[in-house]
Protein backbone atom coordinates (compact mmCIF):
# COMPACT_ATOMS: atom_id res chain seq x y z
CA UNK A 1 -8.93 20.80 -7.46
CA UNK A 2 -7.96 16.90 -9.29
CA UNK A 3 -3.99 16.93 -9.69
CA UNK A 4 -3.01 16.24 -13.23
CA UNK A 5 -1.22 13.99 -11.55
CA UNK A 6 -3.93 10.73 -11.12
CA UNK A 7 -4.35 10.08 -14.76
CA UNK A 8 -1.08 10.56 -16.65
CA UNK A 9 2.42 11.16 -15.75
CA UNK A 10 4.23 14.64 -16.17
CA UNK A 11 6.08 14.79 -19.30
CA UNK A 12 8.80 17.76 -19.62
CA UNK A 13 8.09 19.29 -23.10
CA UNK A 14 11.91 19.33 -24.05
CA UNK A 15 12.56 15.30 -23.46
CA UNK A 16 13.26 13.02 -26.66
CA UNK A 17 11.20 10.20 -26.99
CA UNK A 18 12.47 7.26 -25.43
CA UNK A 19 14.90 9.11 -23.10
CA UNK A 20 15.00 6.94 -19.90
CA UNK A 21 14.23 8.93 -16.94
CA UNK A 22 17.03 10.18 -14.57
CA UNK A 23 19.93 9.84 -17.55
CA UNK A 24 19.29 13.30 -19.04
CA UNK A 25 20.81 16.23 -17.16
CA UNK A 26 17.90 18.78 -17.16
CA UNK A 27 15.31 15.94 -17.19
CA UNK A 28 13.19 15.17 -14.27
CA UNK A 29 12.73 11.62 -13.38
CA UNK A 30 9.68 9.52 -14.36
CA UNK A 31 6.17 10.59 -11.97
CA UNK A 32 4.73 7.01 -11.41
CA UNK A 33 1.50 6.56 -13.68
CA UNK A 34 -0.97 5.29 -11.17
CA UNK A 35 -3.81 3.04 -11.86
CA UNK A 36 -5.34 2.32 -8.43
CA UNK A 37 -8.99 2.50 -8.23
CA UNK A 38 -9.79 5.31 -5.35
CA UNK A 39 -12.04 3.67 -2.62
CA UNK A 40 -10.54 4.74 0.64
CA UNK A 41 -12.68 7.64 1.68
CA UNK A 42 -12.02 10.01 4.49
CA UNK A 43 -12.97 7.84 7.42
CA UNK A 44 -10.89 5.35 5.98
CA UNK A 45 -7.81 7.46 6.16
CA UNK A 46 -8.11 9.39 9.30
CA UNK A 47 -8.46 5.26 11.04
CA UNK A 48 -5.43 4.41 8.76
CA UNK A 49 -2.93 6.78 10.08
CA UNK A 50 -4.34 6.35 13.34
CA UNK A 51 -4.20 2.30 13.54
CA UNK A 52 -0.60 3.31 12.37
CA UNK A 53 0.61 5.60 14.97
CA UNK A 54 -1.78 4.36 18.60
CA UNK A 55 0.28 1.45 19.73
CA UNK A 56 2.19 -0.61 21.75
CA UNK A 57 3.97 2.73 22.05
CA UNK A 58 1.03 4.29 24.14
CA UNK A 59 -0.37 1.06 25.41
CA UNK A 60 2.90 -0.26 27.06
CA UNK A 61 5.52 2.31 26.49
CA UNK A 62 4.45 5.30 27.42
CA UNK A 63 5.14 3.99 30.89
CA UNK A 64 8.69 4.03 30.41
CA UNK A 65 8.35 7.28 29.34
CA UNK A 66 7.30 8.85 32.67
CA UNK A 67 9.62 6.73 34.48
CA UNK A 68 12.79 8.00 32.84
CA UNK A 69 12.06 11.77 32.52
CA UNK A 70 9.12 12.23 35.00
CA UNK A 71 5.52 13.63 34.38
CA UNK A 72 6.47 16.94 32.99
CA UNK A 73 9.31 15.50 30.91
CA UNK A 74 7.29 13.25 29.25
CA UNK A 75 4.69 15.75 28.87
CA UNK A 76 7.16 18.09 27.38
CA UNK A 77 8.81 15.86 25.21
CA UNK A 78 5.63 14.48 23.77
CA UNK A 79 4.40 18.28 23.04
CA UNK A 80 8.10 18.93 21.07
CA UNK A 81 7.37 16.16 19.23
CA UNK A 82 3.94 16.14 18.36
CA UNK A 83 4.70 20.02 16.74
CA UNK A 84 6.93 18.17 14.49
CA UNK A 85 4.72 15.58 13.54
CA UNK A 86 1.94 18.45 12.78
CA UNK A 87 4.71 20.36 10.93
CA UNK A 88 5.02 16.76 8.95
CA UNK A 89 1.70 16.36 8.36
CA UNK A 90 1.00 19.58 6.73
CA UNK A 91 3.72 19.84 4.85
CA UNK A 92 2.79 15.95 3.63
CA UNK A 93 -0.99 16.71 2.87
CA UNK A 94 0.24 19.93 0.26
CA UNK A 95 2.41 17.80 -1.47
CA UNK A 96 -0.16 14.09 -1.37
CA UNK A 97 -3.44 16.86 -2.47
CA UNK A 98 -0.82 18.10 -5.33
CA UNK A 99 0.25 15.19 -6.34
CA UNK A 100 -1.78 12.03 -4.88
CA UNK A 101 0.06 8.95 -5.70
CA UNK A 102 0.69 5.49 -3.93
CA UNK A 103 4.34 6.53 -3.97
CA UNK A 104 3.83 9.38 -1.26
CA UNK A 105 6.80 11.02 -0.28
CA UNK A 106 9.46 8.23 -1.77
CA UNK A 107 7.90 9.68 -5.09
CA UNK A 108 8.04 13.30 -4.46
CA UNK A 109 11.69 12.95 -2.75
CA UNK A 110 12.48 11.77 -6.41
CA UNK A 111 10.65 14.65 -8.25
CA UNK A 112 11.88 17.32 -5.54
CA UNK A 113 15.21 16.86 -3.73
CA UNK A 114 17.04 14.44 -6.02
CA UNK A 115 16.10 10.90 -7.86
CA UNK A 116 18.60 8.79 -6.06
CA UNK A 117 17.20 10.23 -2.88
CA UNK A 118 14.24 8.53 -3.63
CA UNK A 119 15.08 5.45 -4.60
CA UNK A 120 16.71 4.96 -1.54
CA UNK A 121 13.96 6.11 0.39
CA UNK A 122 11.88 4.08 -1.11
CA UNK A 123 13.93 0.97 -0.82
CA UNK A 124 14.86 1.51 2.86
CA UNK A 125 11.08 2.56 3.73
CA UNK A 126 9.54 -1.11 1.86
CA UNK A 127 12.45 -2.88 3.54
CA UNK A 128 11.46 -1.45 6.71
CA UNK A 129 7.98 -1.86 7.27
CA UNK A 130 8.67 -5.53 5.92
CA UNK A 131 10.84 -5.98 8.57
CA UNK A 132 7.90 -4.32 11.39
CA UNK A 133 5.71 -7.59 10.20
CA UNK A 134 8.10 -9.57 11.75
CA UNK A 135 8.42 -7.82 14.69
CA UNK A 136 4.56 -7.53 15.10
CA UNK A 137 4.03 -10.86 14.62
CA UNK A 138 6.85 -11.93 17.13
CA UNK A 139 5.08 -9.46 19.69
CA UNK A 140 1.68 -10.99 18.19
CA UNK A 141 2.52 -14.53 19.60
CA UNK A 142 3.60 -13.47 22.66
CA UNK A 143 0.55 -11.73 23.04
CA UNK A 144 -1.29 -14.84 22.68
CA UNK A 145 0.48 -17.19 25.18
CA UNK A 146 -1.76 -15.24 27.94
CA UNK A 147 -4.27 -17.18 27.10
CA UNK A 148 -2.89 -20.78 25.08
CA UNK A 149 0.67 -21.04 27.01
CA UNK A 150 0.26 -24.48 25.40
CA UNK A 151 0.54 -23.32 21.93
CA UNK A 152 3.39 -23.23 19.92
CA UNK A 153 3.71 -19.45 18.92
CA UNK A 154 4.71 -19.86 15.89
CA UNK A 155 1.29 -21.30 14.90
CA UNK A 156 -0.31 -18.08 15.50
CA UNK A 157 2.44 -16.24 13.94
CA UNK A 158 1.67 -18.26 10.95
CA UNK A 159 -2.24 -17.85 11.01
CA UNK A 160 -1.78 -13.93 11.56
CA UNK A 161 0.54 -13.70 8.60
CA UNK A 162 -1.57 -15.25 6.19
CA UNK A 163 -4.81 -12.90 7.76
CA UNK A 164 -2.77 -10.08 6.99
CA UNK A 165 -2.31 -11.13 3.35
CA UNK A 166 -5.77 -12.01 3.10
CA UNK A 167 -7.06 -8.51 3.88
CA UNK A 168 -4.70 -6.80 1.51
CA UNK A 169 -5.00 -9.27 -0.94
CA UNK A 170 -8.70 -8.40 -2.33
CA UNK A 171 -9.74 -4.62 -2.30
CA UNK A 172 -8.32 -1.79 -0.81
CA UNK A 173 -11.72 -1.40 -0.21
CA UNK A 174 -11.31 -4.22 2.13
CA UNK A 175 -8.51 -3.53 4.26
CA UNK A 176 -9.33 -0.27 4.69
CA UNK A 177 -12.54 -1.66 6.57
CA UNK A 178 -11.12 -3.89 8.27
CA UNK A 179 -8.43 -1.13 9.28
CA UNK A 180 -11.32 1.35 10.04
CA UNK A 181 -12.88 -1.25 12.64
CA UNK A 182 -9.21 -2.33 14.20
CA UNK A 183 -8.52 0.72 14.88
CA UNK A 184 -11.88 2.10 16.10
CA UNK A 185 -11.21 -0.60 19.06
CA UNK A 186 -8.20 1.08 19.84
CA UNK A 187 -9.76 4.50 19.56
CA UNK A 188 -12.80 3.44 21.78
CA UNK A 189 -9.78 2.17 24.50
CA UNK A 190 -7.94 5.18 25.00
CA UNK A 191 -11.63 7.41 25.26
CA UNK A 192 -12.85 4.93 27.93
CA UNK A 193 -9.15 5.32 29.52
CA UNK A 194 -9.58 8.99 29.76
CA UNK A 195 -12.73 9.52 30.78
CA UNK A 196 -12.17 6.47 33.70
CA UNK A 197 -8.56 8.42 34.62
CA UNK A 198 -10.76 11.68 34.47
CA UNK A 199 -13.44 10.79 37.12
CA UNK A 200 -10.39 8.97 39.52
CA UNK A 201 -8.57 12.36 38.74
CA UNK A 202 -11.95 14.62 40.29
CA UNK A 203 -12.82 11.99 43.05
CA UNK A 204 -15.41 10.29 41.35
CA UNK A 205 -14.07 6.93 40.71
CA UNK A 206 -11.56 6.12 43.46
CA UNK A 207 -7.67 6.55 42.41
CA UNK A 208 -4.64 4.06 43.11
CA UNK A 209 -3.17 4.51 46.69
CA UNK A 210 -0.60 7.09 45.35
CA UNK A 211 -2.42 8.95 43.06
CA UNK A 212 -2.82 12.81 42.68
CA UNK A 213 -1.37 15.69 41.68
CA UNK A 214 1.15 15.57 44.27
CA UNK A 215 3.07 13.17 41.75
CA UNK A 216 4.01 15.88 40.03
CA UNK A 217 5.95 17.37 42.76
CA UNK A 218 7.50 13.86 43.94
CA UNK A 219 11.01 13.10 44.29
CA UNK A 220 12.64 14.82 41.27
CA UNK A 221 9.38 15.50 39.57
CA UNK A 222 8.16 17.32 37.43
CA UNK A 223 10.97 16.56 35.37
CA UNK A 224 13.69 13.85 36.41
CA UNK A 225 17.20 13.42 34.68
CA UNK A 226 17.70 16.36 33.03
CA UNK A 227 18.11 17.12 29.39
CA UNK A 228 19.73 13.50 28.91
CA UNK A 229 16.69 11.85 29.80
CA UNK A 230 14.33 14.43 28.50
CA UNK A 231 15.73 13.73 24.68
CA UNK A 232 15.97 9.87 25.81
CA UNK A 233 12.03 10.42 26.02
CA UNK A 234 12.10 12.20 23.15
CA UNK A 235 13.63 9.70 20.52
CA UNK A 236 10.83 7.45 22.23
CA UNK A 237 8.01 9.55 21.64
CA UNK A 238 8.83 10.09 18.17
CA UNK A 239 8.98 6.38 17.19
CA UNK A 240 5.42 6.32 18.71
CA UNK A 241 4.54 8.78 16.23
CA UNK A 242 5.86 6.29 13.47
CA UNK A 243 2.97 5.50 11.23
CA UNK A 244 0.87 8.74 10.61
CA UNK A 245 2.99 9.67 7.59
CA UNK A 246 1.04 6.46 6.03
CA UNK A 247 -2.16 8.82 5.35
CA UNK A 248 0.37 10.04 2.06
CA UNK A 249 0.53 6.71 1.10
CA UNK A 250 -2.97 6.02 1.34
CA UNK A 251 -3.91 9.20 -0.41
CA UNK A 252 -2.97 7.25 -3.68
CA UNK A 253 -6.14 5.33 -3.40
CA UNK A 254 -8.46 8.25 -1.69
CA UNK A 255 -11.41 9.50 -3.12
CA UNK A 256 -11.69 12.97 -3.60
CA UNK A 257 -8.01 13.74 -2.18
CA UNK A 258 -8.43 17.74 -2.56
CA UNK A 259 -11.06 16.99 0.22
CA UNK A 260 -10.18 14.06 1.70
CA UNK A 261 -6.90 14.00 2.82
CA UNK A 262 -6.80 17.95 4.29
CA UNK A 263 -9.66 16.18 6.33
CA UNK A 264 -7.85 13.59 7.62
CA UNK A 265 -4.53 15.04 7.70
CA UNK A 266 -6.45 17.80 10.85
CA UNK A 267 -8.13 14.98 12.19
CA UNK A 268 -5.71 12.28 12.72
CA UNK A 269 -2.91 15.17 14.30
CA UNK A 270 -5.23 16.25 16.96
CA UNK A 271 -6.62 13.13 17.83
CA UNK A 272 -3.20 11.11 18.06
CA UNK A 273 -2.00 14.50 19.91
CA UNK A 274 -4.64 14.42 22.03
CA UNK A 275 -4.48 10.86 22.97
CA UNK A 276 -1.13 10.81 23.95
CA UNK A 277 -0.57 14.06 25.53
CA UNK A 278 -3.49 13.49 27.98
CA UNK A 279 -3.01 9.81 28.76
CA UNK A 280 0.41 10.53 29.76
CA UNK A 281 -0.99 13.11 31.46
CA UNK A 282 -3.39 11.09 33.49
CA UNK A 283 -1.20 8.34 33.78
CA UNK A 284 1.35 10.63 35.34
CA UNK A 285 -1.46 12.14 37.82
CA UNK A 286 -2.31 8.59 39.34
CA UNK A 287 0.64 6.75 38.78
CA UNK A 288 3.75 7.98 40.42
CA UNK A 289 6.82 8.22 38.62
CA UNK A 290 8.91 5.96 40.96
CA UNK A 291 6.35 2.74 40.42
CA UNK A 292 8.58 0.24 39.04
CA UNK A 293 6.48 -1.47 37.06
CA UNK A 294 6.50 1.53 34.86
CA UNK A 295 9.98 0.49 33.39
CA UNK A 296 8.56 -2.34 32.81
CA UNK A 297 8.00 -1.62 28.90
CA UNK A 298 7.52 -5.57 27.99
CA UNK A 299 4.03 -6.42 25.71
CA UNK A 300 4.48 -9.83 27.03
CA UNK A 301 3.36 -8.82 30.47
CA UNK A 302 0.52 -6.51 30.58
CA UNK A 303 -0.37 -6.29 33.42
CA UNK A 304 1.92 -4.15 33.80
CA UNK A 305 1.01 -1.65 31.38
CA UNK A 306 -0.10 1.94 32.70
CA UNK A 307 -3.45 1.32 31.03
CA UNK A 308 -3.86 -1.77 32.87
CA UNK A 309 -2.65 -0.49 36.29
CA UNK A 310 -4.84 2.71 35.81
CA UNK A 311 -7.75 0.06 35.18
CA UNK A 312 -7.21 -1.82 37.83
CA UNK A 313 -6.87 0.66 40.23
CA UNK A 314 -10.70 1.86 39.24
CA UNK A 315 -11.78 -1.60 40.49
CA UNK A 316 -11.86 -3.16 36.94
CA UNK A 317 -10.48 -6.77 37.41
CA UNK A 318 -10.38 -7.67 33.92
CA UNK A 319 -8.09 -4.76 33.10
CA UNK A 320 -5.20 -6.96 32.17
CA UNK A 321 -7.07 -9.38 30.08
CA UNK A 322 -8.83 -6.23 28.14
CA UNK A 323 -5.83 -5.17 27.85
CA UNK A 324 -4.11 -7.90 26.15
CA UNK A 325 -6.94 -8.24 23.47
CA UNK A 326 -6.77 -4.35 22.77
CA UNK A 327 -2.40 -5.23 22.43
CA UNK A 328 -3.67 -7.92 20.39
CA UNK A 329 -5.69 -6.16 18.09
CA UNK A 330 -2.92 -2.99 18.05
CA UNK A 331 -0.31 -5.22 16.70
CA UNK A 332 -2.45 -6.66 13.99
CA UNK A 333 -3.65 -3.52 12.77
CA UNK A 334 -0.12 -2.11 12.71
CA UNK A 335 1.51 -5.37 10.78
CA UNK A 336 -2.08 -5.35 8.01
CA UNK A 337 -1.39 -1.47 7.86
CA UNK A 338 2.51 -2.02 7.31
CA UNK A 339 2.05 -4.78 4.76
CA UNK A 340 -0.26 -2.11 2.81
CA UNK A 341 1.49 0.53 2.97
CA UNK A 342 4.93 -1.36 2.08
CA UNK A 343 3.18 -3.37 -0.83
CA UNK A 344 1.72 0.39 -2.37
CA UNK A 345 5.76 2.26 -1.84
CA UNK A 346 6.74 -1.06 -3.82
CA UNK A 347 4.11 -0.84 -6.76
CA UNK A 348 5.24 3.06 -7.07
CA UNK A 349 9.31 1.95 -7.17
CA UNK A 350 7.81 -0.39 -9.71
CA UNK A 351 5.61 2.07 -12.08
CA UNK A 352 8.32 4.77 -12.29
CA UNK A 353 11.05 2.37 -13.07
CA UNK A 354 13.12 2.36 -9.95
CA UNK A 355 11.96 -1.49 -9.70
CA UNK A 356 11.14 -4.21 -11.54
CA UNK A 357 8.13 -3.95 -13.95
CA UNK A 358 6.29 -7.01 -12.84
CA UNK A 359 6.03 -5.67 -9.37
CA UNK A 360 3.56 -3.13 -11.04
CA UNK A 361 1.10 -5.41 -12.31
CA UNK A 362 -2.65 -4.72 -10.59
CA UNK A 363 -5.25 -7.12 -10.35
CA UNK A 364 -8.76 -6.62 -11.65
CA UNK A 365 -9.73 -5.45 -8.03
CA UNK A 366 -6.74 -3.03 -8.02
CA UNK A 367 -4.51 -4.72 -6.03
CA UNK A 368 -0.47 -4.77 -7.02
CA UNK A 369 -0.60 -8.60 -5.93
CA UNK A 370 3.09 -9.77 -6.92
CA UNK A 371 4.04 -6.37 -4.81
CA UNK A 372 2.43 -8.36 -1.96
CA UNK A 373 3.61 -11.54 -2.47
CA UNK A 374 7.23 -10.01 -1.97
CA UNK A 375 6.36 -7.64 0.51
CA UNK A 376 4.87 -11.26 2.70
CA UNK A 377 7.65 -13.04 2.01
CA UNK A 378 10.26 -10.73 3.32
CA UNK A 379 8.19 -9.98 6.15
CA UNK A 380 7.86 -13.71 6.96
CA UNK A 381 11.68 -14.51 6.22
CA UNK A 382 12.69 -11.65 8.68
CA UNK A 383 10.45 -13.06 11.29
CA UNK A 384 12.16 -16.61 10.96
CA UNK A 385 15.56 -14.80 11.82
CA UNK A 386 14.01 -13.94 15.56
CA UNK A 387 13.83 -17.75 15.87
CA UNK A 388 16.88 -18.99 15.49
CA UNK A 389 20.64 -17.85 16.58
CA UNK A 390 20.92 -15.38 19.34
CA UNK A 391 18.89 -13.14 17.49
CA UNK A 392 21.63 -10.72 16.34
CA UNK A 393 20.39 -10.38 12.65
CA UNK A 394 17.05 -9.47 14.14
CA UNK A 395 18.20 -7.13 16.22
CA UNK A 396 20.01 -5.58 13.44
CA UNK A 397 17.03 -5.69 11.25
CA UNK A 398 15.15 -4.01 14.00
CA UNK A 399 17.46 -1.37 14.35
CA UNK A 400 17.52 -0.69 10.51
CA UNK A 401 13.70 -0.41 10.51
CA UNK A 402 13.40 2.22 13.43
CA UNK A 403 16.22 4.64 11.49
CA UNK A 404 13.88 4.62 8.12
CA UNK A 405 10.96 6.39 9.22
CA UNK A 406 13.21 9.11 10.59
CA UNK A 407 14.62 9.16 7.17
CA UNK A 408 11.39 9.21 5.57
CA UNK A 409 10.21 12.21 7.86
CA UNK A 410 13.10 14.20 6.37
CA UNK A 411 12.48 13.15 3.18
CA UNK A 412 9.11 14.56 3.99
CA UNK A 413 10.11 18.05 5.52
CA UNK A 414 13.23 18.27 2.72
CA UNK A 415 10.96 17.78 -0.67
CA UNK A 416 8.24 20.24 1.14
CA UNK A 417 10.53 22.90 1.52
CA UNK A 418 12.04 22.60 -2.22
CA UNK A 419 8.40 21.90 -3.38
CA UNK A 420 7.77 25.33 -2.38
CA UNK A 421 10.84 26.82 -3.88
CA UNK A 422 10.59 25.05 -7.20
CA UNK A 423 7.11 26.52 -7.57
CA UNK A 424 7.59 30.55 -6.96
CA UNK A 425 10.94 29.79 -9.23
CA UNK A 426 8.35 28.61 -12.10
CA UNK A 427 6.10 31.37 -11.60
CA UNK A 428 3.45 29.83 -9.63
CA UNK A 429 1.70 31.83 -6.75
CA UNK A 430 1.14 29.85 -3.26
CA UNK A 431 -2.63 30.52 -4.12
CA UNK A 432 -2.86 27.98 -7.00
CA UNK A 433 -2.46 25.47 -4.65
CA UNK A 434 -5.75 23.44 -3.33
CA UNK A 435 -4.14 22.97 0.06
CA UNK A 436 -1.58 25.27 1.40
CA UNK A 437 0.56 24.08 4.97
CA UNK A 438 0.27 27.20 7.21
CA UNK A 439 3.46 26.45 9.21
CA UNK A 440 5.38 26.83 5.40
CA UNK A 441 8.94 27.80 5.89
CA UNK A 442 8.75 27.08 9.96
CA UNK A 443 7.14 23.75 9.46
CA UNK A 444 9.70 21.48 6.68
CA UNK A 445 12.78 23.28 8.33
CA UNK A 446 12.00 22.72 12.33
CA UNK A 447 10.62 19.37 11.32
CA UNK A 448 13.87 18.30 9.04
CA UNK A 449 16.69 19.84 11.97
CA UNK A 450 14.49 17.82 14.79
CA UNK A 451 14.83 14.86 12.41
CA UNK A 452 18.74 14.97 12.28
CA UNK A 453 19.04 15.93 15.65
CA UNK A 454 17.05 12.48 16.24
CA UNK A 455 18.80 10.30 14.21
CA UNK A 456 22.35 11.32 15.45
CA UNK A 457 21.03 10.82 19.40
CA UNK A 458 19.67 7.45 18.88
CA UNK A 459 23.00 6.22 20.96
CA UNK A 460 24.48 9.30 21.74
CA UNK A 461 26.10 7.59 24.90
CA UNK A 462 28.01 5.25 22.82
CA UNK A 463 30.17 7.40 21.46
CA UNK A 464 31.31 8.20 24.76
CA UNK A 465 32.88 4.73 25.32
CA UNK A 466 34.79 3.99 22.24
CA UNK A 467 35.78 1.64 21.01
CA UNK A 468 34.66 -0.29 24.15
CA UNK A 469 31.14 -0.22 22.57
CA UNK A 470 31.74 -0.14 19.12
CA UNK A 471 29.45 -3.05 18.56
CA UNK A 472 26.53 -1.30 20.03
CA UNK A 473 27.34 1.78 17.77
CA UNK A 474 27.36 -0.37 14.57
CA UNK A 475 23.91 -2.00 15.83
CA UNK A 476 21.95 1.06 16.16
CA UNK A 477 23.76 3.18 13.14
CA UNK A 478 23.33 0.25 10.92
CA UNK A 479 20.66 1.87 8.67
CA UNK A 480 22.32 5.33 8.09
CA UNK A 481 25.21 3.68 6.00
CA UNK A 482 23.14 1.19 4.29
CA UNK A 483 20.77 4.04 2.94
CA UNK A 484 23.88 6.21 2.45
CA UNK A 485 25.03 3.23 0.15
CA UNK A 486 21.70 2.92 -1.93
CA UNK A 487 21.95 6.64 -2.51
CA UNK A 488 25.07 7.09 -3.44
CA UNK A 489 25.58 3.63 -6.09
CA UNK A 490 22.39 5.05 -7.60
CA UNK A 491 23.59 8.36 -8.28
CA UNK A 492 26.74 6.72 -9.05
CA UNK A 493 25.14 4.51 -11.42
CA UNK A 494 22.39 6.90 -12.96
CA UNK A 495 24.82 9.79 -12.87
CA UNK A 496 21.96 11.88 -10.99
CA UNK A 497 22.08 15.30 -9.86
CA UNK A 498 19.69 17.69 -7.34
CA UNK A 499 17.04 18.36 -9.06
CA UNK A 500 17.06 22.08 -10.65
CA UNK A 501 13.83 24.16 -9.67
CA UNK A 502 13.27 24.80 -12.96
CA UNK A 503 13.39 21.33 -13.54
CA UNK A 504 10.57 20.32 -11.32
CA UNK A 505 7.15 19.03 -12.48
CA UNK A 506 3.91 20.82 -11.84
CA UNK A 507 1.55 21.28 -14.46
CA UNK A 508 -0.21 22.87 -12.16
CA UNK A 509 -3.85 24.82 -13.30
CA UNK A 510 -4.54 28.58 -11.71
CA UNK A 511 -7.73 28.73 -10.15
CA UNK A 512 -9.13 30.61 -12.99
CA UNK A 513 -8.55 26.97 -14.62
CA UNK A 514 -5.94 28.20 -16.51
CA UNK A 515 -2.25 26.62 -17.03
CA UNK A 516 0.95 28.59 -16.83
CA UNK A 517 3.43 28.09 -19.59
């Protein structure tokens, strides 16, 4: 089923003409009319979300991961967190087949939960993934002194900025090509890495001098520190996870989304799931907890990586130099996929008025270019603040970004669950939709709690030692009272309220074609 959503915004029958969006009280705000031409097909977005959530985070942190809570803590945590992330998902791919716009879930927090919500999810999410340029190019140019220690990095930080822009700068057609094959490289990594870690695991291909199952029974193992270190773990593997809610996004330029996107949405869960839940698992197996290099979680070294030591161990010597251009190619395709993605959530602020017009303007080839232009220049200014100072502003910046795509989860999980109501309140039955979530009330609510629960532990330890570390408090809490601010002067400002259910936009067809009143 096509949402009446891709050609023409939703227009409630009772609002005057001219009546600016958000001002009148039983008025929803403005759905953003969306003009981008639909070339991404389903390949496209299954690599997409993937290129956005296999990382660094497997690559070089999963290590840490094992070494802090132990095999079966990082195994566990991983699991608890990869549930949420399918809850996410499924909620996410109702609402993007519904409604499939560039806007994604800043858009339907505004048409669901309440319009200030959105804005400020919106705002905080651009700002964000502007901000994880900089870091991936800062990461990127450490990356490359492996090979040209010689070399200023800021030259290649330069020349990977501006081939960044160049593949979003033409076609989405483009990047999401290019996207497809950066992340295929990745993809093809982690299968070689668990087959290799397979046959070492069964005797094949000979292990590391203390690998085996008998890891799991080492020292403290299975699971070492306790609950502290087992939500530690957890907070880590959910920033890993960062990045497949960019499928929603995407959606906005998919073709066939009723098809597409269920597609991808299946596809990209198990895989990522799969990837990480049985690398750790095999790193865990031949790589014993206690190896210190393990808490080693530094991209400028890796060698160290658990990839890299599992490699080497199978009598590959060029494990650390494979590795390096596999980091390499990670961080690119995570920095192009964050400058897309940030450059589409700022044309959707801009087409339903919660930003300035001219960021809404498309090129011939579909591309919101101005949207771009910002969304570089940000991203470059923010990676100029790691180079000079003592990096504080950085690390605040960094900080900020991490909180958002917590916040954006929620906003997920939150405008799922009131989705939902808002349509049996209208009269709707489940069964008019094209894609349903099966986990629907489980999924938005376990999802939204785990959310909170993450947020608040980010530096739960902190609060144990005031005001000794105040500072540190401020530093990682940074981005809860900046978004708190941009929600509350908006509805301040626009004198917005929850959105009614009654209130909520659906124009939504029965499947005997049919619309309800």
């Amino acid at each position: 089923m096509t949402s009446p959503y891709e050609v023409h915004p939703s227009v409630k029958p009772d609002a005057k003409p001219g009546a600016k969006p958000g001002n009148h009280p039983h008025q929803h705000p403005t759905v953003e009319h969306d003009d981008l031409q639909r070339k991404l097909g389903a390949r496209h977005l299954t690599m997409i979300a993937i290129g956005g959530a296999v990382g660094t985070g497997l690559f070089v942190a999963s290590g840490a991961s094992i070494a802090q809570s132990g095999p079966g803590g990082a195994l566990l945590a991983y699991c608890v967190i990869g549930l949420m992330v399918y809850c996410l998902m499924t909620s996410l791919g109702e609402l993007a087949v519904h409604m499939p716009v560039a806007g994604s879930f800043v858009t339907y927090s505004a048409l669901y939960v309440e319009e200030g919500f959105g804005f400020a999810l919106g705002w905080n999410y651009w700002f964000s993934l502007a901000v994880t340029i900089a870091v991936e190019l800062t990461a990127a140019q450490l990356v490359m002194q492996y090979w040209f220690p010689d070399i200023p990095g800021v030259v290649w930080s330069a020349g990977f900025l501006f081939l960044m822009f160049v593949l979003n700068a033409f076609s989405v057609r483009g990047f999401g090509e290019a996207e497809y094959w950066f992340a295929l490289i990745k993809v093809v990594t982690v299968v070689i890495f668990l087959i290799v870690g397979v046959l070492m695991i069964v005797g094949i291909l000979r292990g590391g001098p203390q690998s085996g199952w008998q890891n799991f029974t080492l020292g403290d193992a299975p699971f070492v520190g306790g609950v502290p270190a087992l939500f530690a773990v957890a907070m880590i593997a959910g920033f890993s996870f960062q990045g497949t809610e960019t499928v929603g996004v995407a959606a906005g330029e998919a073709a066939d989304p009723a098809r597409t996107i269920p597609r991808a949405i299946r596809q990209t869960f198990w895989r990522i799931l799969l990837f990480y839940v049985i690398a750790i698992l095999i790193i865990g197996v031949l790589i014993p907890y206690t190896d210190p290099n393990l808490l080693r979680n530094d991209v400028t070294d890796i060698g160290v990586s658990p990839f890299a030591l599992v490699f080497r161990h199978a009598g590959l010597a060029f494990a650390a130099g494979l590795m390096n251009a596999v980091v390499l190619t990670a961080l690119l395709s995570a920095g192009t996929s964050s400058m897309y993605v940030s450059t589409r959530i700022l044309y959707g602020l801009a087409v339903s008025g919660r930003a300035p017009r001219a960021l809404g303007k498309l090129t011939r080839a579909g591309v919101p270019l101005n949207a771009l232009y910002v969304t570089t220049g940000i991203g470059a200014l923010c990676f100029f603040s790691s180079l000079f100072g003592d990096k504080t502003v950085y690390l605040w910046l960094l900080n900020t970004s991490a909180m958002t795509g917590f916040f954006a989860w929620f906003g997920i999980a939150i405008s799922h669950y009131r989705f939902r109501r808002g349509l049996i309140a209208q009269g709707y039955q489940v069964t008019d939709l094209a894609y349903r979530s099966p986990l629907y009330p489980f999924g938005p609510v376990f999802a939204g709690i785990l959310c909170i629960v993450i947020v608040a532990g980010q530096n739960y330890q902190a609060f144990t030692d005031l005001p000794n570390r105040w500072q540190e408090l401020v530093a990682t809490y940074i981005g809860v009272p900046m978004f708190a601010a941009l929600w509350l002067g908006y509805r301040l400002v626009k004198k917005t309220r929850l959105i009614a259910y009654e209130d909520m936009p659906f124009d939504l067809p029965r499947r005997d074609g049919a619309k309800r009143d």
